[in-house]
N, C-alpha and C. Protein backbone atom coordinates (compact mmCIF):
# COMPACT_ATOMS: atom_id res chain seq x y z
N UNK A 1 -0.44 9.25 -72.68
CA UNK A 1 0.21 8.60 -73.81
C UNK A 1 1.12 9.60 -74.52
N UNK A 2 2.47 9.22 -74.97
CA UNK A 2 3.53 10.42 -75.13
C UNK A 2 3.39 10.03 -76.88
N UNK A 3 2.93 11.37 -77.60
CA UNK A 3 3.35 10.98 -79.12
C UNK A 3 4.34 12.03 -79.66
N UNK A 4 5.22 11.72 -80.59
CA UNK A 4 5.82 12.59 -81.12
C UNK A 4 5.15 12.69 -82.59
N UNK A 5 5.59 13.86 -83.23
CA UNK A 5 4.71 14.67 -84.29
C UNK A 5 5.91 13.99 -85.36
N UNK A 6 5.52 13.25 -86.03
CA UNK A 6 6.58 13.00 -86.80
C UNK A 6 7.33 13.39 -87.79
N UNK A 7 6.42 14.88 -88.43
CA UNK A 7 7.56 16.00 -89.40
C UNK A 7 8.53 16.13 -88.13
N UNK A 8 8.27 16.28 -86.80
CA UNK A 8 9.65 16.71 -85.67
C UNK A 8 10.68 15.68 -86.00
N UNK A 9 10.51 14.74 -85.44
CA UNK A 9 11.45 13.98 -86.43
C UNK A 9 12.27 14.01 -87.25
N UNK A 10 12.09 14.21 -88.34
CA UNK A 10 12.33 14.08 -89.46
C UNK A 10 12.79 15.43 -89.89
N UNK A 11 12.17 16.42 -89.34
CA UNK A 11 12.76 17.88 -89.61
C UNK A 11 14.19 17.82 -88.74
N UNK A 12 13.98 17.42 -87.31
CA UNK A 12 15.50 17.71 -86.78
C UNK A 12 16.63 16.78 -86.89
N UNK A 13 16.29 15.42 -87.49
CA UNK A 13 17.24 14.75 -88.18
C UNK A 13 17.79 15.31 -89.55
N UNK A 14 16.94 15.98 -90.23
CA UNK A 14 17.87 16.46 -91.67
C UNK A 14 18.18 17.93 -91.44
N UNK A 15 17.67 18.44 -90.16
CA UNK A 15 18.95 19.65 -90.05
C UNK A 15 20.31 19.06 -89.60
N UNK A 16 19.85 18.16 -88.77
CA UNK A 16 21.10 17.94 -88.29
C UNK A 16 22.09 16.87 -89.13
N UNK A 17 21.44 16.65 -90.17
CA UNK A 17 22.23 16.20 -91.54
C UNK A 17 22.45 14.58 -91.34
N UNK A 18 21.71 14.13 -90.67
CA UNK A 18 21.60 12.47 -89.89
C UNK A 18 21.01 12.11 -91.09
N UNK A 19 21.56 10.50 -91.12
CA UNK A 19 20.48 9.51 -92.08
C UNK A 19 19.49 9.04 -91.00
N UNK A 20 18.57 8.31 -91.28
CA UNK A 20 17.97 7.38 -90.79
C UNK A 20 18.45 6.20 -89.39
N UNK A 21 19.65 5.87 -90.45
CA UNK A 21 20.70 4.80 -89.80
C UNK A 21 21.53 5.33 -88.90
N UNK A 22 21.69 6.59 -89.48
CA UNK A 22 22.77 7.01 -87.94
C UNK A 22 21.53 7.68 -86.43
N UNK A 23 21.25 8.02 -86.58
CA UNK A 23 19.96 8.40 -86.04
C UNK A 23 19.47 7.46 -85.54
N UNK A 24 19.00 5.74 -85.97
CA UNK A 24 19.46 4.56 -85.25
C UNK A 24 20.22 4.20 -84.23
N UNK A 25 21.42 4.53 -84.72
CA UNK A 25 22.45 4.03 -84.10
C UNK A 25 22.88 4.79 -83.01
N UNK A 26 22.71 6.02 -83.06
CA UNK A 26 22.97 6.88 -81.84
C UNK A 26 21.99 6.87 -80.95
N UNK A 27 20.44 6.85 -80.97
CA UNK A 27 19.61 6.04 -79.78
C UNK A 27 19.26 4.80 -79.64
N UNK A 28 20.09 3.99 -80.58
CA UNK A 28 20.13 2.17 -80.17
C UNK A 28 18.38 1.86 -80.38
N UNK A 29 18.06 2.45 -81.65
CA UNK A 29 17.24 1.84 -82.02
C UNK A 29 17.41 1.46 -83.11
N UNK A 30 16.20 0.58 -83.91
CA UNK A 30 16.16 0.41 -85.47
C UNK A 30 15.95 1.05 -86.42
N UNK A 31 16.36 0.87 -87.69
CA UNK A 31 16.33 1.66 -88.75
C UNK A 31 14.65 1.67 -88.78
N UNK A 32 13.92 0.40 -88.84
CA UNK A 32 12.19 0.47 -88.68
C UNK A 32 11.96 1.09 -87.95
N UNK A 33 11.99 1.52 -86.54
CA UNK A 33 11.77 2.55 -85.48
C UNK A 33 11.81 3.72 -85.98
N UNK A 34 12.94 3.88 -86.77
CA UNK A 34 12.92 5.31 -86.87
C UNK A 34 11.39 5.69 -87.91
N UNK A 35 11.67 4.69 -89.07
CA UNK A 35 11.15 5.13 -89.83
C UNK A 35 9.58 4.89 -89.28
N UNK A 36 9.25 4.33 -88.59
CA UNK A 36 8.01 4.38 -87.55
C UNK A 36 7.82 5.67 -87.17
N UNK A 37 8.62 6.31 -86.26
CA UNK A 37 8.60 7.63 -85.50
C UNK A 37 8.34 8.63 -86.86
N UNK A 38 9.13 8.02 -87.89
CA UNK A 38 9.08 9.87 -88.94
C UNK A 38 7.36 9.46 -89.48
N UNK A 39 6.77 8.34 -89.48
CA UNK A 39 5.08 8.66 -89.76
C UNK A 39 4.77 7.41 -91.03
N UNK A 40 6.07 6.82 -91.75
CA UNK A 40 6.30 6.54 -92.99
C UNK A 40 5.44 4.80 -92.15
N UNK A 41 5.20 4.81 -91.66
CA UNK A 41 4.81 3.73 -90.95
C UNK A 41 3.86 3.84 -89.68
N UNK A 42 3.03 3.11 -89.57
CA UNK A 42 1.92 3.15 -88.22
C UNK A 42 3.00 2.75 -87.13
N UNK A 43 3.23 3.40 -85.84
CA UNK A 43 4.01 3.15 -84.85
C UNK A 43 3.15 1.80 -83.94
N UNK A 44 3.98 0.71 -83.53
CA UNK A 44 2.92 -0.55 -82.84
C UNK A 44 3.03 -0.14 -81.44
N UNK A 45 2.41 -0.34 -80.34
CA UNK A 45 2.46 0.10 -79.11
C UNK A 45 2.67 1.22 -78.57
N UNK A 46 2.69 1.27 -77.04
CA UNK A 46 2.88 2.58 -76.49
C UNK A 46 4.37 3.04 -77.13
N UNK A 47 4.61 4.62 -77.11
CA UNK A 47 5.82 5.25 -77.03
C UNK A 47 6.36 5.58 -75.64
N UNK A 48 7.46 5.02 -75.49
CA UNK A 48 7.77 5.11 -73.72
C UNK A 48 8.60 6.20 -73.55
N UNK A 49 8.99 6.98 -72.59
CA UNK A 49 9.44 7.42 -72.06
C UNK A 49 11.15 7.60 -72.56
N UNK A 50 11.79 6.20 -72.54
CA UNK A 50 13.12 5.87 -73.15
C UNK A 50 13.23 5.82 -74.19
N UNK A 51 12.56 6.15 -75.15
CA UNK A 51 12.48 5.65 -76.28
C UNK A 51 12.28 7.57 -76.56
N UNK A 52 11.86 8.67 -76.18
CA UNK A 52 11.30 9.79 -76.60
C UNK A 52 13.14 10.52 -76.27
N UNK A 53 13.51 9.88 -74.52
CA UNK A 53 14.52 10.89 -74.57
C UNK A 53 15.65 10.21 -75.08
N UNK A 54 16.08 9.12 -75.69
CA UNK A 54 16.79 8.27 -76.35
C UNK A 54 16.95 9.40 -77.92
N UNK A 55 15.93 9.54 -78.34
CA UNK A 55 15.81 10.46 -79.71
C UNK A 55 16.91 11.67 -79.26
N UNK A 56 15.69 12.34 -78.45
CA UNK A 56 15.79 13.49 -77.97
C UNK A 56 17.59 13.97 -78.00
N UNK A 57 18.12 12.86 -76.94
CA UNK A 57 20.05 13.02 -77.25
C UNK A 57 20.41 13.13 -78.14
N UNK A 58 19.80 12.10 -78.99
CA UNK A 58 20.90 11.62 -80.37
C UNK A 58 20.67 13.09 -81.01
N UNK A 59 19.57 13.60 -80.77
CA UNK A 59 19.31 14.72 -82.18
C UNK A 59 19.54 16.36 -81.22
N UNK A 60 20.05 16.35 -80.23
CA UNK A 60 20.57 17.07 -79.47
C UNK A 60 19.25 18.10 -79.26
N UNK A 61 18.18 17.78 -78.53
CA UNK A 61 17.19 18.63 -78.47
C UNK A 61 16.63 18.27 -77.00
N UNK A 62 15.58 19.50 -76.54
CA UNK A 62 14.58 18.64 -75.06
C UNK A 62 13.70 18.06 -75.45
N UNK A 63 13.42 16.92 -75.07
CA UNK A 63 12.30 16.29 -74.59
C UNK A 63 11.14 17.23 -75.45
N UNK A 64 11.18 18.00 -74.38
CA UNK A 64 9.55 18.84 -74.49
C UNK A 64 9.59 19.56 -75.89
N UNK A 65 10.66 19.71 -77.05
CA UNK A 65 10.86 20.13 -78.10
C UNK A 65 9.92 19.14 -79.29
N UNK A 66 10.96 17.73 -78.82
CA UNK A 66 10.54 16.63 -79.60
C UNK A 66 8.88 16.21 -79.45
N UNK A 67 8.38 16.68 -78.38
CA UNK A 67 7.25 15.72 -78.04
C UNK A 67 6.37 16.83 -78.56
N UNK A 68 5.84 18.49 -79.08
CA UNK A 68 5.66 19.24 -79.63
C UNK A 68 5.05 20.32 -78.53
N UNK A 69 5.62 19.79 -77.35
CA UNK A 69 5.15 20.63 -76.14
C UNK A 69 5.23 21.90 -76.42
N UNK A 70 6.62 22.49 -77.16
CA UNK A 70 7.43 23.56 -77.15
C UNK A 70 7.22 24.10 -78.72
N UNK A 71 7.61 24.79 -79.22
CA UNK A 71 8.22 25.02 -80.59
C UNK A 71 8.69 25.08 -80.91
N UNK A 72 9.22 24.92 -82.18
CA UNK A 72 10.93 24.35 -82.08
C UNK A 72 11.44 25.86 -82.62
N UNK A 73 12.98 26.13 -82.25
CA UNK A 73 13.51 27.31 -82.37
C UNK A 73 14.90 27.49 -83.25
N UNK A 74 15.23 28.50 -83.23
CA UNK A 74 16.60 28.45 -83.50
C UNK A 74 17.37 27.74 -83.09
N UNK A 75 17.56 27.23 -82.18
CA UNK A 75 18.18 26.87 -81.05
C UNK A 75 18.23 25.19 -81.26
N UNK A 76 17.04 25.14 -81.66
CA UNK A 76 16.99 23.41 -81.98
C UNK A 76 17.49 22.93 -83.42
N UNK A 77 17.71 23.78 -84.50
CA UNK A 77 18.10 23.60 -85.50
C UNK A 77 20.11 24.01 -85.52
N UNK A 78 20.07 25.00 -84.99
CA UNK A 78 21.56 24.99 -84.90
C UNK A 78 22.56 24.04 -84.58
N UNK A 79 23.64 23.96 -85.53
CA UNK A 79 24.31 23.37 -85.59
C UNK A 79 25.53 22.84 -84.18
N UNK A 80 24.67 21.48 -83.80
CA UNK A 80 25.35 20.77 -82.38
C UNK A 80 27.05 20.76 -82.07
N UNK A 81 27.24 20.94 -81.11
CA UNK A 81 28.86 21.10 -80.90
C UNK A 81 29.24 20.13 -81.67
N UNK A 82 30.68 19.72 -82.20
CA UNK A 82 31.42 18.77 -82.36
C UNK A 82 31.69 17.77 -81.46
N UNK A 83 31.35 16.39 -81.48
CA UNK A 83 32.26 15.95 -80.82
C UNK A 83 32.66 14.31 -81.16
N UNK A 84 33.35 14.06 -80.79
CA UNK A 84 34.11 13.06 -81.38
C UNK A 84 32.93 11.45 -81.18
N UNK A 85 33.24 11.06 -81.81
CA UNK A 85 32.64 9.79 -82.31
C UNK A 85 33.53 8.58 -82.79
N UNK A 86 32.56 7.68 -82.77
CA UNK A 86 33.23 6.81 -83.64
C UNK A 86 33.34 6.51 -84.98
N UNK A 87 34.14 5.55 -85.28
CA UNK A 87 34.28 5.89 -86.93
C UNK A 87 32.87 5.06 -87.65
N UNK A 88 32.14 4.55 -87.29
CA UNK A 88 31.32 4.17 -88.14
C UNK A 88 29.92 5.28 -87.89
N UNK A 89 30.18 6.11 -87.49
CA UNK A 89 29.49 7.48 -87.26
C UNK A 89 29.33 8.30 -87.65
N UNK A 90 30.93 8.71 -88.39
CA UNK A 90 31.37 9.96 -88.95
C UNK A 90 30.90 10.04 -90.35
């Protein structure tokens, strides 16, 4: 069963200066999802697989970072390349 630690969450979304909603929107989930994953809520069912590395992109980290396999580093807090988006993103 895959859980994520949900200060991870929530810590590498506000380094990376994300709301909630964008953080949504960049792994095509819901604003409730998220706020499921950060703890603010009991998560319902399994956590799958797509749903861990779906995060994982949006917040530019591994897998094994998010899931608390690893520890998180410099490396995971530093500030993600630029790159272009769309405008309801920016």
């Amino acid at each position: 069963m895959l859980t994520i630690p949900p200060e991870r969450v929530q810590e590498l979304r506000r380094a990376r200066g994300m709301s909630r909603t964008k953080l949504a929107k960049l792994s095509k989930l819901t604003d409730r999802q998220i706020v499921r994953l950060e703890g603010a809520l009991p998560w319902k069912g399994e956590l799958t697989t797509d749903v861990v590395l779906r995060i994982a992109a949006a917040l530019q980290v591994q897998p094994e970072s998010l899931l608390g396999d690893q520890p998180l580093t410099e490396f995971d807090f530093a500030a993600p390349p630029k790159a272009s988006s769309c405008s309801c993103c920016n």
